[in-house]
C-alpha atoms as a PDB file:
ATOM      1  CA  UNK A   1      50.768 -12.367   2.164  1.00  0.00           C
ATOM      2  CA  UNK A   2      48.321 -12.743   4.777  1.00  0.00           C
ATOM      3  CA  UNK A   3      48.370  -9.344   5.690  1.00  0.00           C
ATOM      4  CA  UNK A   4      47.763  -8.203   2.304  1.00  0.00           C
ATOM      5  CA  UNK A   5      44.386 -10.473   2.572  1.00  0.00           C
ATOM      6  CA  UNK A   6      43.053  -8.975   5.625  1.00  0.00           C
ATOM      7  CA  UNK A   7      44.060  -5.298   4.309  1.00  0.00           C
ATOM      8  CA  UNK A   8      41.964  -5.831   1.015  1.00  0.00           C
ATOM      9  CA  UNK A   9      38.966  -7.466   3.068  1.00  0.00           C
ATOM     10  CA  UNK A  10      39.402  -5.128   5.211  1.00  0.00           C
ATOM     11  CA  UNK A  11      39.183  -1.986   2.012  1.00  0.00           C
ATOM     12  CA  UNK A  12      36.390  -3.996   1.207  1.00  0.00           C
ATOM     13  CA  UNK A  13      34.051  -4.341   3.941  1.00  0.00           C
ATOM     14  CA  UNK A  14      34.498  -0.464   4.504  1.00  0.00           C
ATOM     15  CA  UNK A  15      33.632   0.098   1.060  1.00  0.00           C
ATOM     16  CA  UNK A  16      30.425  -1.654   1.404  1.00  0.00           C
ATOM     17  CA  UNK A  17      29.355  -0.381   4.075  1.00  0.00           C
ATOM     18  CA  UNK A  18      29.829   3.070   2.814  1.00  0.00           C
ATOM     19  CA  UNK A  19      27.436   1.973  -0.409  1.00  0.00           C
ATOM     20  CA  UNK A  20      25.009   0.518   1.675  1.00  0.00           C
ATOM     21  CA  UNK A  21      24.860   3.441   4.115  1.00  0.00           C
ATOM     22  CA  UNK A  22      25.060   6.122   0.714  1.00  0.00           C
ATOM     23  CA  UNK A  23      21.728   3.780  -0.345  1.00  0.00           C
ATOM     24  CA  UNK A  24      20.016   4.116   2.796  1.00  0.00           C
ATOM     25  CA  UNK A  25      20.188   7.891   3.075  1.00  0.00           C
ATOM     26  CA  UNK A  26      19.207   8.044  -1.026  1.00  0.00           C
ATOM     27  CA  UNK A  27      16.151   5.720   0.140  1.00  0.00           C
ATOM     28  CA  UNK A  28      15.024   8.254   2.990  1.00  0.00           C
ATOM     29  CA  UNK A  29      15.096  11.279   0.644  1.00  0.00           C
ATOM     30  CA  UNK A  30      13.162   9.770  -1.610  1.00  0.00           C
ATOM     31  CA  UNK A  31      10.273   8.860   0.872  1.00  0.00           C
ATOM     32  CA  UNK A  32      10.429  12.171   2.536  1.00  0.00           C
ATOM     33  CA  UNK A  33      10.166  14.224  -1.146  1.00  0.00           C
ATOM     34  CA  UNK A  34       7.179  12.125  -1.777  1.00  0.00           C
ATOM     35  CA  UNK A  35       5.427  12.701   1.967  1.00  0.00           C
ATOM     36  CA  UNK A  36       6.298  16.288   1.302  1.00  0.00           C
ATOM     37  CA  UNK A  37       4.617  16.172  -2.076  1.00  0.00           C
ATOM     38  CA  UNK A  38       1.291  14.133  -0.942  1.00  0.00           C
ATOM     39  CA  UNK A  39       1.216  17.480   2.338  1.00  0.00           C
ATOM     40  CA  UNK A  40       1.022  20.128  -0.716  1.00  0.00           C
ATOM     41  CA  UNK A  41      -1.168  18.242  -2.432  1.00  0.00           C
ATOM     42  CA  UNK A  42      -3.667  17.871   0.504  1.00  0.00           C
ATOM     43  CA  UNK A  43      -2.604  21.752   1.415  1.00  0.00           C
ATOM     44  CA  UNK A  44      -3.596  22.791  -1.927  1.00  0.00           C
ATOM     45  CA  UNK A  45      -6.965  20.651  -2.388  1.00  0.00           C
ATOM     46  CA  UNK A  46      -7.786  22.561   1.471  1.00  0.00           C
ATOM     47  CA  UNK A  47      -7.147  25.829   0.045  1.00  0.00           C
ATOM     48  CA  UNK A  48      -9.525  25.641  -3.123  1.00  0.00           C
ATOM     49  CA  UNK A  49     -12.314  24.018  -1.099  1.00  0.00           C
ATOM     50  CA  UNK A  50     -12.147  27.048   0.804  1.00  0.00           C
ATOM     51  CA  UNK A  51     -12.366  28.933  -1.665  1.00  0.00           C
ATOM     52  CA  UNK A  52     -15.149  27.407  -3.553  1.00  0.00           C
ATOM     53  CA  UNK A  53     -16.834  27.597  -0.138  1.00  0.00           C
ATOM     54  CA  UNK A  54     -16.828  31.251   0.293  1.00  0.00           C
ATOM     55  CA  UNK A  55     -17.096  31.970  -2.994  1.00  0.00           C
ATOM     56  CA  UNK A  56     -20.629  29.663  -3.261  1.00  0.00           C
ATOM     57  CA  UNK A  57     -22.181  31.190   0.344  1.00  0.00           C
ATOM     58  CA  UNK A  58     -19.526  32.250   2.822  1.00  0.00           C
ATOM     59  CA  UNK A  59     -18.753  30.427   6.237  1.00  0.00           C
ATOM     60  CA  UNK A  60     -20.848  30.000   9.318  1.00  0.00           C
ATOM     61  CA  UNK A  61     -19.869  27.837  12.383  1.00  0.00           C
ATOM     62  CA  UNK A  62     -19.891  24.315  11.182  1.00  0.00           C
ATOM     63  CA  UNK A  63     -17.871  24.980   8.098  1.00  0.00           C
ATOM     64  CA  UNK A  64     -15.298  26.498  10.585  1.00  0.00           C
ATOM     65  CA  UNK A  65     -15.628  23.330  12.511  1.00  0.00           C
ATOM     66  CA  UNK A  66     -15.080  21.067   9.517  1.00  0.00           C
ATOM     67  CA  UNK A  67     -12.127  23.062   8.385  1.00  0.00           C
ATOM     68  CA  UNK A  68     -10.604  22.819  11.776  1.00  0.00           C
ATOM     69  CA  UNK A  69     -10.663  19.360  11.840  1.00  0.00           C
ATOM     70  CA  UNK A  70      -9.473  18.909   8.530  1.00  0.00           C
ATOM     71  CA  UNK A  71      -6.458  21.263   9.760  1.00  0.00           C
ATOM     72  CA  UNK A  72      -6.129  19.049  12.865  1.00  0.00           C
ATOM     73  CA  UNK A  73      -5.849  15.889  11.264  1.00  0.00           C
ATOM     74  CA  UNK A  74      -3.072  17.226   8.326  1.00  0.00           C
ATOM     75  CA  UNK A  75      -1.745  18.452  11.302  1.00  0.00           C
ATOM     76  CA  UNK A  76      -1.319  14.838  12.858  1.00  0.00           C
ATOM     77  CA  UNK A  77      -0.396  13.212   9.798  1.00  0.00           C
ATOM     78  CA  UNK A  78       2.609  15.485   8.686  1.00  0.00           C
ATOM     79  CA  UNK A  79       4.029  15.182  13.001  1.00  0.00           C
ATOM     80  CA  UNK A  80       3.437  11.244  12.633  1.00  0.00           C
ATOM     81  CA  UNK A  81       6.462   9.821  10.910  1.00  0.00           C
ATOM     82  CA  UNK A  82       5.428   6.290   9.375  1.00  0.00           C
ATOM     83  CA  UNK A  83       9.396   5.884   7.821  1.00  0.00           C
ATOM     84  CA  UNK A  84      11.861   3.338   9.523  1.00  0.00           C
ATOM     85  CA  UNK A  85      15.000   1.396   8.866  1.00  0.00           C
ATOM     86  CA  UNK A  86      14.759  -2.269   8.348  1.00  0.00           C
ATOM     87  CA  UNK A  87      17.454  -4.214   8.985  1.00  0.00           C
ATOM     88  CA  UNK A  88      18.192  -7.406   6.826  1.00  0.00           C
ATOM     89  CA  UNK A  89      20.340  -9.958   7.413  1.00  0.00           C
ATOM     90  CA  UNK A  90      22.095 -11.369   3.679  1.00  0.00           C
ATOM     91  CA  UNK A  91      22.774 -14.467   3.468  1.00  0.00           C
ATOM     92  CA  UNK A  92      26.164 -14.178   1.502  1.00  0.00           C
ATOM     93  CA  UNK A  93      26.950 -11.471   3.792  1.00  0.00           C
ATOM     94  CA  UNK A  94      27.894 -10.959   7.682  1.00  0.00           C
ATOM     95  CA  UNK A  95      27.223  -6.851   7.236  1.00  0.00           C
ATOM     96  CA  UNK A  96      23.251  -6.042   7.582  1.00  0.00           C
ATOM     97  CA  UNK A  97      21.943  -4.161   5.030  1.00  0.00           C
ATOM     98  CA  UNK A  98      19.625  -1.551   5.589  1.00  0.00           C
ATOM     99  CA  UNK A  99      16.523  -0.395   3.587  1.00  0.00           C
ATOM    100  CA  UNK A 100      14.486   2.790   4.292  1.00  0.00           C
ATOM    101  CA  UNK A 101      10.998   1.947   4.071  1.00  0.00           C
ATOM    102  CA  UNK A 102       7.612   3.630   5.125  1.00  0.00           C
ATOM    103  CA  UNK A 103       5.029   1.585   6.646  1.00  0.00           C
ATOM    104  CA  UNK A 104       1.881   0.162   5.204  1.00  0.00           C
ATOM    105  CA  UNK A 105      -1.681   1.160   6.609  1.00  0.00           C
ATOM    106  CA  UNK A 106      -5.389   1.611   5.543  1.00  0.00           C
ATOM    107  CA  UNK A 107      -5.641   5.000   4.286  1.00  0.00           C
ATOM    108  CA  UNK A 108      -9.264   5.392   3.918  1.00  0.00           C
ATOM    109  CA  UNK A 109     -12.656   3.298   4.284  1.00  0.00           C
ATOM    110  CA  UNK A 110     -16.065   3.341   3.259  1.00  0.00           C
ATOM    111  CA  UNK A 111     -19.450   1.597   4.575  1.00  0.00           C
ATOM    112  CA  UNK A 112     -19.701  -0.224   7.543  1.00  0.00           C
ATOM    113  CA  UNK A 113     -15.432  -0.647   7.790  1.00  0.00           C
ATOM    114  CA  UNK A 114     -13.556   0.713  10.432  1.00  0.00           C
ATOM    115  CA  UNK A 115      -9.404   1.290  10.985  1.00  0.00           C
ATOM    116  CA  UNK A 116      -7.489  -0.147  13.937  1.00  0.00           C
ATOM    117  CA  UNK A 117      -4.233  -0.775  16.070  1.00  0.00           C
ATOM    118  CA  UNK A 118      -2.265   2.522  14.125  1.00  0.00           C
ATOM    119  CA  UNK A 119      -4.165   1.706  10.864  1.00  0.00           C
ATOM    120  CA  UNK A 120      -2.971  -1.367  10.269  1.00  0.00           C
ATOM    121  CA  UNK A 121      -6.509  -3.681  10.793  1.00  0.00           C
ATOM    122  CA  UNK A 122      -9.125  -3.184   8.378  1.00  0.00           C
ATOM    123  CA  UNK A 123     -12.281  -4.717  10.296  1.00  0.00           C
ATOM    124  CA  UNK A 124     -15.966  -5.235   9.048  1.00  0.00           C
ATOM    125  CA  UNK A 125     -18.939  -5.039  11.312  1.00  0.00           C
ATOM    126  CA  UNK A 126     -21.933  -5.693   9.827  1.00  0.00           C
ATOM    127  CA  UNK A 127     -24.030  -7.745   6.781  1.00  0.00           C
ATOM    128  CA  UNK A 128     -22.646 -10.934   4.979  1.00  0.00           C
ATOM    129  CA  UNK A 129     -21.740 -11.348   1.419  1.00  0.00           C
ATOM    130  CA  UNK A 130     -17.794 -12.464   0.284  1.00  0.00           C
ATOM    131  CA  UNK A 131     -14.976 -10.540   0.073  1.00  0.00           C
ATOM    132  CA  UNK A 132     -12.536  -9.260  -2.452  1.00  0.00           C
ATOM    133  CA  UNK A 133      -9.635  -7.306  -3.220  1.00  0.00           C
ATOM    134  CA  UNK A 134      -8.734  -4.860  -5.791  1.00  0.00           C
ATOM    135  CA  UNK A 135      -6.121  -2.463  -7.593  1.00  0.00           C
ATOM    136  CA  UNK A 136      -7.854   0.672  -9.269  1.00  0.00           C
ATOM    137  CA  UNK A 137      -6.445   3.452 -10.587  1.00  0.00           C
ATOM    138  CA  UNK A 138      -5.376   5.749  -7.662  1.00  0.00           C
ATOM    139  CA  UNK A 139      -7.508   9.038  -8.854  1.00  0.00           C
ATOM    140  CA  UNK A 140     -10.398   6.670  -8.554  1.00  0.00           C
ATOM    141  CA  UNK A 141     -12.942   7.635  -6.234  1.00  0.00           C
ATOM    142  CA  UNK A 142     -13.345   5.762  -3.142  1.00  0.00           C
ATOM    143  CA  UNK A 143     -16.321   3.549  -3.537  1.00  0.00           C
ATOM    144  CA  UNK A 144     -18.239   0.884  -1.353  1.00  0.00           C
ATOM    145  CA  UNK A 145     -18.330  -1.544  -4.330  1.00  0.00           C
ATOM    146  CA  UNK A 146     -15.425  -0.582  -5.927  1.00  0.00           C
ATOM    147  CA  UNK A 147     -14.677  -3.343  -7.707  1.00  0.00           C
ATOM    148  CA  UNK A 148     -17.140  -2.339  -9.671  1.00  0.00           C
ATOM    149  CA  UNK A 149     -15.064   0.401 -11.074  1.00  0.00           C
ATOM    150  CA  UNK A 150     -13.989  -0.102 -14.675  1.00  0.00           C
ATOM    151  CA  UNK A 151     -10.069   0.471 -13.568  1.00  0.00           C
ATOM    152  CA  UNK A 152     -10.125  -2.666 -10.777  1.00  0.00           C
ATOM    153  CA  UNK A 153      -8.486  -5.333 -11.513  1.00  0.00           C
ATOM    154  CA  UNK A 154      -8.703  -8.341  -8.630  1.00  0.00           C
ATOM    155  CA  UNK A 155      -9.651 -11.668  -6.980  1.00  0.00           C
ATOM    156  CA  UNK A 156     -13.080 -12.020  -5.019  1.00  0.00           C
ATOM    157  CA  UNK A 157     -15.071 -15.172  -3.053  1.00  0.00           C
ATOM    158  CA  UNK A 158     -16.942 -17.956  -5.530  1.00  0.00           C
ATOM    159  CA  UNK A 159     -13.967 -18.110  -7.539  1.00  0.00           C
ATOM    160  CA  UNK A 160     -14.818 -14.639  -9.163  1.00  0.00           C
ATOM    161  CA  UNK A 161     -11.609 -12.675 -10.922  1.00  0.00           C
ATOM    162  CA  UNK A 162     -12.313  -8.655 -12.215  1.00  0.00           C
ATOM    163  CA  UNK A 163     -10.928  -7.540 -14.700  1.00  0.00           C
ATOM    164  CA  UNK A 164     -11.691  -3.873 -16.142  1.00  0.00           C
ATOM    165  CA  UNK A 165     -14.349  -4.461 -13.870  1.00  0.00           C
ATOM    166  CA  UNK A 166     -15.821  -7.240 -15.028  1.00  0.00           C
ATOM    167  CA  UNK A 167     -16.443 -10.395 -13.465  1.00  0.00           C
ATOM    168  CA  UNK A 168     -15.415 -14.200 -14.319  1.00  0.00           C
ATOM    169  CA  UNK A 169     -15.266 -17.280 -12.935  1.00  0.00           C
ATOM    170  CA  UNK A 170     -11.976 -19.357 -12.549  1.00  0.00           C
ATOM    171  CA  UNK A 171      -9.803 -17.386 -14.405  1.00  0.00           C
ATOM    172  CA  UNK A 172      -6.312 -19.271 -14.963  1.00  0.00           C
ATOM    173  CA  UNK A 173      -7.695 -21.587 -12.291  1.00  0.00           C
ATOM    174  CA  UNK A 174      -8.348 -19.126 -10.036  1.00  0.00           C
ATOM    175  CA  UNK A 175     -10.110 -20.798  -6.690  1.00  0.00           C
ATOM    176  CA  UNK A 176     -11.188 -18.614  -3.683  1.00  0.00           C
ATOM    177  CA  UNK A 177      -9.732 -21.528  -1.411  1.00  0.00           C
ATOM    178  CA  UNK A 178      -9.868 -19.059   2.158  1.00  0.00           C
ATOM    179  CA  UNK A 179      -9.533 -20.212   5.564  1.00  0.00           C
ATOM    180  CA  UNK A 180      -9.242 -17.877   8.797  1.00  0.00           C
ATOM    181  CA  UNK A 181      -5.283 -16.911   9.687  1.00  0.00           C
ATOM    182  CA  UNK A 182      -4.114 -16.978   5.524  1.00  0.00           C
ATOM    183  CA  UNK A 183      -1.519 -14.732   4.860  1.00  0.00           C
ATOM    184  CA  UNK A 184      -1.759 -13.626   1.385  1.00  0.00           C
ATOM    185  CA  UNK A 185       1.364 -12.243  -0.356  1.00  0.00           C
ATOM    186  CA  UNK A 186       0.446  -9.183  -3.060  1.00  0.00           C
ATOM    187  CA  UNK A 187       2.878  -8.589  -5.662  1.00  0.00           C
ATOM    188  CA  UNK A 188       2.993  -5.673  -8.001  1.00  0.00           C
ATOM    189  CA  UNK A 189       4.925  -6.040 -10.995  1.00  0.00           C
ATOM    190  CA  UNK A 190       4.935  -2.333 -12.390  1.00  0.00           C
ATOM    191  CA  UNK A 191       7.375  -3.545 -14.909  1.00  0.00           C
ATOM    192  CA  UNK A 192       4.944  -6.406 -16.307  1.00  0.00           C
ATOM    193  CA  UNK A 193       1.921  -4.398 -16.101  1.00  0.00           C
ATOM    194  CA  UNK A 194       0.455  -7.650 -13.998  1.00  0.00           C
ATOM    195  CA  UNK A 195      -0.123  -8.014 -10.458  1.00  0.00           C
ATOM    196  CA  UNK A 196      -0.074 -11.505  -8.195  1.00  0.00           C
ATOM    197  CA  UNK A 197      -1.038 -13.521  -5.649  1.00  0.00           C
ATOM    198  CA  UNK A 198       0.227 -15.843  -3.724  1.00  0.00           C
ATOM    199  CA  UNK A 199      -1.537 -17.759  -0.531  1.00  0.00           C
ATOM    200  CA  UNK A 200       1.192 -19.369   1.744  1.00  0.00           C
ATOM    201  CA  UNK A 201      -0.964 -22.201   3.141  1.00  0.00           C
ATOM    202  CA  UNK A 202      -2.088 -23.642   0.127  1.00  0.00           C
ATOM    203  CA  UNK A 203       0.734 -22.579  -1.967  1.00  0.00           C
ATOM    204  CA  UNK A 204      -1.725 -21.173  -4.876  1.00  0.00           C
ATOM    205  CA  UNK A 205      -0.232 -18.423  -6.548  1.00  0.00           C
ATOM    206  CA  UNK A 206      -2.170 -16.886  -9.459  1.00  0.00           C
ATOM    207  CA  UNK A 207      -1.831 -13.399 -12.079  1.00  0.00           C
ATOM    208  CA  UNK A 208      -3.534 -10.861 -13.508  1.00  0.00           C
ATOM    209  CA  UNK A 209      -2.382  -9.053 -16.704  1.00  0.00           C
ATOM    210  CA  UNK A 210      -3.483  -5.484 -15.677  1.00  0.00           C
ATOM    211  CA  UNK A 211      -4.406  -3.017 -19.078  1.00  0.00           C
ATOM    212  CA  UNK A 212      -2.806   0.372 -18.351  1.00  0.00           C
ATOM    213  CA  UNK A 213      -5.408   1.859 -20.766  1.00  0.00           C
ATOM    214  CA  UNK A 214      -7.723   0.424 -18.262  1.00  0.00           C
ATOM    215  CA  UNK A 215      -6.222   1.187 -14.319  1.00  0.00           C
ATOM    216  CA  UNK A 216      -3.091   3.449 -15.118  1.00  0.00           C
ATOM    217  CA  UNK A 217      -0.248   4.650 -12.586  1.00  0.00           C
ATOM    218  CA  UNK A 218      -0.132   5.085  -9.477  1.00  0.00           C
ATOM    219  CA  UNK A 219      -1.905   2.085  -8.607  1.00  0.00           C
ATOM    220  CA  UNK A 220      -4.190   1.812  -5.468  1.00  0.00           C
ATOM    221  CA  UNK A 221      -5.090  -1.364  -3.141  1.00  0.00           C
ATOM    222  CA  UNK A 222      -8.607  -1.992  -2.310  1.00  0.00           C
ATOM    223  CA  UNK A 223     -10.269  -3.960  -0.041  1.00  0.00           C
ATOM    224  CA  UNK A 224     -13.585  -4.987  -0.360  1.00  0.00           C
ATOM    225  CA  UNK A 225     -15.141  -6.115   3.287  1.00  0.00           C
ATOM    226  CA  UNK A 226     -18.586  -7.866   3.162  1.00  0.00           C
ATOM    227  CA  UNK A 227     -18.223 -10.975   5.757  1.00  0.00           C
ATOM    228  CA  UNK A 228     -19.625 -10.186   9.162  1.00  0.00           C
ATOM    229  CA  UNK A 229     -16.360  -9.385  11.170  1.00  0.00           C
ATOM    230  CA  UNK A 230     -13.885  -9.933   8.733  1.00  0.00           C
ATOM    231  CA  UNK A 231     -10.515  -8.855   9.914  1.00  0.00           C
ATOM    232  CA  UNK A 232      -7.408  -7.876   7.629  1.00  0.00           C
ATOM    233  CA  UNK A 233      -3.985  -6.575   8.796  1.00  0.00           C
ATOM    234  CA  UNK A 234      -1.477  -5.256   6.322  1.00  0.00           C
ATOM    235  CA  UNK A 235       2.325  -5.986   6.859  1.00  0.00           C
ATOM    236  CA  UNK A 236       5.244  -5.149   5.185  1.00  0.00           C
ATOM    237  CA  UNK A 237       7.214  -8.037   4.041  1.00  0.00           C
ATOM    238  CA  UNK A 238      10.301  -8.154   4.131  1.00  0.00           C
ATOM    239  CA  UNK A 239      12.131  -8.521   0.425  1.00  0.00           C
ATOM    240  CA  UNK A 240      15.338  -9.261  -0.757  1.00  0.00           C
ATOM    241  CA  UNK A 241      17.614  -6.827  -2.413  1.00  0.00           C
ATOM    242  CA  UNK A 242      19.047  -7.149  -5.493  1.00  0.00           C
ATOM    243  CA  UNK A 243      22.995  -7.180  -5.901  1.00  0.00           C
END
């Protein structure tokens, strides 16, 4: 019966919608638990600077003021919510799924670097010398030159390719073929232990086997700025769920 057809679609659709809604809400507890958990963290690390502070000489007025501003900006950070809902059309599908996902930004700099438009553009100011980009290890201290690091793994200008830190040329035909306006598409395969790169202009994609001895979980992205005014934005793309 036709009826019967519309009922079950109809059993159906509601049914989906319900998982899809159930996976949305699981998807936004999980990014909140881990904001949570990187606010103790930095509440913790505050507390045993302190600490070691008064216990090395005490406090006088510009330790107050540093500690303040520290305050101020943890402050800012845990009001500013970088979560949202995506919305993505399927193709198979006239219902729009939804995925919970936080936004991507520059979380820290070093050198001659600064952060823009809601920390999203990563500009350079000064010198000239080529540019690359990294994954280290995320414990890894910041660095100017980090891929110099022995846990960075990444592609660089004059065809250069680090691994464990160490530089060679034209690795799996690796070419730094760069022109102003790329977009550059970053994959991490966790499950592969390799990471990859993909430029959508010249449709060059290339890999890196990464050595978890070497750069172990998490895994951190950095960006390595040398060309005078250099300019890169970070965007999340938007990805296709499984089914």
């Amino acid at each position: 019966m036709l009826s019967d057809k519309i009922n079950t679609w109809k059993l159906k659709s509601i049914q989906k919608i319900q998982e899809d809604a159930e996976e949305a809400r699981q998807q936004v507890q999980t990014l909140i638990a881990l904001n949570n958990g990187k606010t103790t963290s930095c509440v913790h690390k505050i507390t045993q600077e302190l600490k070691q502070d008064r216990q090395n000489h005490g406090f006088d007025e510009r330790d107050l003021n540093k500690w303040k501003k520290k305050l101020d900006e943890l402050k800012l950070n845990v009001s500013k919510s970088d979560l949202y809902i995506d919305e993505q059309q399927s193709e198979n599908d006239f219902i729009t799924n939804l995925l919970a996902k936080e936004k991507e930004s520059f979380e820290r700099v070093c050198g001659p670097v600064s952060i823009k438009e809601n920390v999203q553009l990563a500009s350079h100011n000064f010198n000239i010398f080529p540019i690359s980009g990294e994954f280290v290890a995320e414990d890894n201290i910041i660095l100017e030159n980090s891929y110099q690091s022995n846990s960075s793994y990444g592609w660089a200008g004059h065809n250069e390719v680090y691994t464990n830190g160490k530089c060679s040329k034209k690795v799996n035909g690796y070419t730094s073929d760069y022109s102003k306006g790329d977009v550059i598409e970053l994959t991490l395969d966790c499950d592969h232990h390799l990471i990859r790169m993909a430029n959508i202009r010249s449709t060059k994609s290339y890999e890196i086997n990464v050595d978890l001895k070497d750069c172990p979980f998490p895994w951190m992205l950095h960006l390595n700025l040398f060309h005078h005014q250099t300019r890169i934005r970070v965007n999340l793309l938007k990805v296709s769920r499984k089914q």
